[in-house]
Protein backbone atom coordinates (compact mmCIF):
# COMPACT_ATOMS: atom_id res chain seq x y z
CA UNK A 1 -25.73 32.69 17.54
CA UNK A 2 -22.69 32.22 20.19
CA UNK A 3 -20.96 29.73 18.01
CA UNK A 4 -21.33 32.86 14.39
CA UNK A 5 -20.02 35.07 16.89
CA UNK A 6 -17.15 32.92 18.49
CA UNK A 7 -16.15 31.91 14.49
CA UNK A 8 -16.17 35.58 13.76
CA UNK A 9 -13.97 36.77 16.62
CA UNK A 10 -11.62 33.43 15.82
CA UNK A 11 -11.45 34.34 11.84
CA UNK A 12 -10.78 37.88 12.55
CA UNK A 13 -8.02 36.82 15.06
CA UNK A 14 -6.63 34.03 12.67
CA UNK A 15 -6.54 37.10 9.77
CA UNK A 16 -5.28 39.87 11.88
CA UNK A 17 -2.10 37.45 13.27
CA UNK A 18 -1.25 36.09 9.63
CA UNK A 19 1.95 37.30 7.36
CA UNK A 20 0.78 38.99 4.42
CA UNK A 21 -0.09 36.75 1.24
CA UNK A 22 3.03 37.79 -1.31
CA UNK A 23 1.44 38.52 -4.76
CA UNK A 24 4.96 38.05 -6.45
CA UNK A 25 4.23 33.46 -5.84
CA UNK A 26 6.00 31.56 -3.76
CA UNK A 27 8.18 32.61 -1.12
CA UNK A 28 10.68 29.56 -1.38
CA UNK A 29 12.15 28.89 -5.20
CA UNK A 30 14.78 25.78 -5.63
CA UNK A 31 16.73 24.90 -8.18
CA UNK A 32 18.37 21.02 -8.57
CA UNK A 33 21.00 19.85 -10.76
CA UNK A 34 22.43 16.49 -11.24
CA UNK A 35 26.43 16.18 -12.80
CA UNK A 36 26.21 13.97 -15.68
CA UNK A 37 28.32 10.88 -15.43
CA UNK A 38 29.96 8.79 -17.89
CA UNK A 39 29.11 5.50 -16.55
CA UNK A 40 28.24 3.62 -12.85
CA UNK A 41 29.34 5.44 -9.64
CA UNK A 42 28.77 8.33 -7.84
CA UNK A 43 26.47 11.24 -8.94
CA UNK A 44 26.56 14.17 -7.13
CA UNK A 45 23.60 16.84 -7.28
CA UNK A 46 23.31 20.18 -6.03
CA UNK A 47 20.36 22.08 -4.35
CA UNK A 48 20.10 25.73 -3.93
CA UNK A 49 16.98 27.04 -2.56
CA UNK A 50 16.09 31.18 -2.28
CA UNK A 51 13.66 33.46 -1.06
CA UNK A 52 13.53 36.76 -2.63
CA UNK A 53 12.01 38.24 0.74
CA UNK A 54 12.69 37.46 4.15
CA UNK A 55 15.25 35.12 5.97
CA UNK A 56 15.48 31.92 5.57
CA UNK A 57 16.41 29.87 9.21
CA UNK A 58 15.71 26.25 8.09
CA UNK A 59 16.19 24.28 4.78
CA UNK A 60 15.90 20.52 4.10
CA UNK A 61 15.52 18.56 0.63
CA UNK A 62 13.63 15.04 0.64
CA UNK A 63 14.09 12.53 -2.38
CA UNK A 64 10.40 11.82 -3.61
CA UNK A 65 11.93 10.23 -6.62
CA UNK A 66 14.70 8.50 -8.28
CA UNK A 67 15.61 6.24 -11.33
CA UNK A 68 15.95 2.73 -10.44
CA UNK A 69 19.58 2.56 -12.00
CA UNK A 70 20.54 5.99 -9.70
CA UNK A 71 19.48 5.49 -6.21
CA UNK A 72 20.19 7.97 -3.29
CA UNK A 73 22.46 7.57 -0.66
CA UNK A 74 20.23 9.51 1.76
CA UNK A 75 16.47 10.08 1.15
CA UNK A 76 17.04 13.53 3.12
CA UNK A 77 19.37 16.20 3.62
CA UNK A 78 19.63 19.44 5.77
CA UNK A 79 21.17 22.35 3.68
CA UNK A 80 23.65 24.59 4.72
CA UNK A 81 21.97 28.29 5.32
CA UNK A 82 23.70 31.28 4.21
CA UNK A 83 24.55 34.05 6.46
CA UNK A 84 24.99 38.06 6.01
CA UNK A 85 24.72 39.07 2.74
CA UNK A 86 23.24 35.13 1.64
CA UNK A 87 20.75 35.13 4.90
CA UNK A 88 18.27 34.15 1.75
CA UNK A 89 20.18 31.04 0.33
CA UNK A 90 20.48 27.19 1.20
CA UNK A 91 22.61 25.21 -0.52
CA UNK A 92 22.91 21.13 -0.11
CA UNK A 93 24.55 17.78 -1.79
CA UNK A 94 22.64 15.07 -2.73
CA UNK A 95 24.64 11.63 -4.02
CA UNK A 96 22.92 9.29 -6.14
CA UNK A 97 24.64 6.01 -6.87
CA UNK A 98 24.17 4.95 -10.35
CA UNK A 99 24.91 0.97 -10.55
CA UNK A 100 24.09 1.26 -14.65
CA UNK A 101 24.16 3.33 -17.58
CA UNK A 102 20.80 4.96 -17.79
CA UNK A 103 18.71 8.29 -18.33
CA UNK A 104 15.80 9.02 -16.13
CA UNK A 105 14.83 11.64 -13.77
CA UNK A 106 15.44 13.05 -9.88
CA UNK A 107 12.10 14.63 -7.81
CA UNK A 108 13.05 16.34 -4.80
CA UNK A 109 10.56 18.53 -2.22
CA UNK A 110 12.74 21.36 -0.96
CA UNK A 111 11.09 22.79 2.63
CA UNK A 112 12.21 25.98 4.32
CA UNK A 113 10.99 28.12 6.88
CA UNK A 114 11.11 31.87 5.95
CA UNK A 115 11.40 34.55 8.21
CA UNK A 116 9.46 37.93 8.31
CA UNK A 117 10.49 41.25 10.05
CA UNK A 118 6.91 42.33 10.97
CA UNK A 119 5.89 45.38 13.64
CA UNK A 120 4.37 42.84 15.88
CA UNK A 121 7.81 41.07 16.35
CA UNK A 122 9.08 38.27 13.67
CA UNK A 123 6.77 35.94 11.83
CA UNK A 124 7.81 32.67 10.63
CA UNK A 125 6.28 30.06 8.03
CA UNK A 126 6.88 27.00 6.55
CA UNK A 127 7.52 27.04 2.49
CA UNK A 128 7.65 24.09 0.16
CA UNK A 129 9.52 23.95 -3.50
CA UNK A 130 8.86 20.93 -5.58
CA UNK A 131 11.79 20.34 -8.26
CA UNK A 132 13.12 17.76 -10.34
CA UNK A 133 16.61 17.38 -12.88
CA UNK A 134 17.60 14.81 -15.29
CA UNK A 135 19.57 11.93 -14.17
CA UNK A 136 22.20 11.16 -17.05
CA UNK A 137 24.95 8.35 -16.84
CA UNK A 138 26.73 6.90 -19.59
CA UNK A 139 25.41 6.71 -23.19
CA UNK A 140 24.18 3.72 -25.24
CA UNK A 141 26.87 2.07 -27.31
CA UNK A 142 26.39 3.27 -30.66
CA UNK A 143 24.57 0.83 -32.85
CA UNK A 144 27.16 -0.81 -35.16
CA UNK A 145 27.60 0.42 -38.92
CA UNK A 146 27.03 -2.28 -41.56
CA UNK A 147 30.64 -2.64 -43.40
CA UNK A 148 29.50 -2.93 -47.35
């Protein structure tokens, strides 16, 4: 009976403490694009991550996944966290190093903590964003015409 009534009093404490669940998804939304390149070298991608509510106070993108011909020069990054009128944008670099032509694709897990205004004083959460962009350098030579 002591241990209904302690998980009551805890679940009720947990729930009355806890931001509100948002019924408009996710709080944290990413977007990733990759420049295409015409052959081996650097690629540079860009990251921008947004929260339609709140503040964001902490961004940071990790490479889950990369082409074998594109590898990363860092696995993670820290992105740069708007202020003012952008207090609910992160924006970051990412350079891939292609060493051959190739197409293929870039996963990266965007995480954020997101910041809530809340009568009890400011609540705070952490958010994750999975996304992924195509990885394009060079194209194939063209496949020779027979001469008749």
């Amino acid at each position: 009976m002591k241990r209904r009534v302690a998980a009551l009093l805890w679940a009720t404490f947990a729930l009355a403490f806890s931001p509100p669940a948002s019924a408009d998804g996710p709080e944290l939304s990413a977007r990733l694009t990759c420049a295409p390149a015409t052959g081996p070298g650097r690629i540079l991608c860009e990251i921008i991550a947004q929260t339609a509510s709140g503040k964001l106070v902490w961004v940071d993108a990790l490479v889950v996944r990369a082409p074998d011909f594109a590898r990363p020069l860092r696995a993670r990054v820290v992105a740069q966290v708007g202020s003012g009128a952008e207090a609910g944008t992160a924006t970051a670099k990412l350079a891939l190093v292609a060493s051959e032509l190739g197409h293929g694709r870039l996963e990266v897990l965007v995480r954020g903590v997101v910041c809530h205004d809340q009568p009890s004083g400011q609540h705070c959460g952490a958010e994750v964003a999975r996304v992924s962009s195509a990885v394009d350098v060079g194209q194939p030579a063209p496949a020779p015409t027979p001469v008749p």
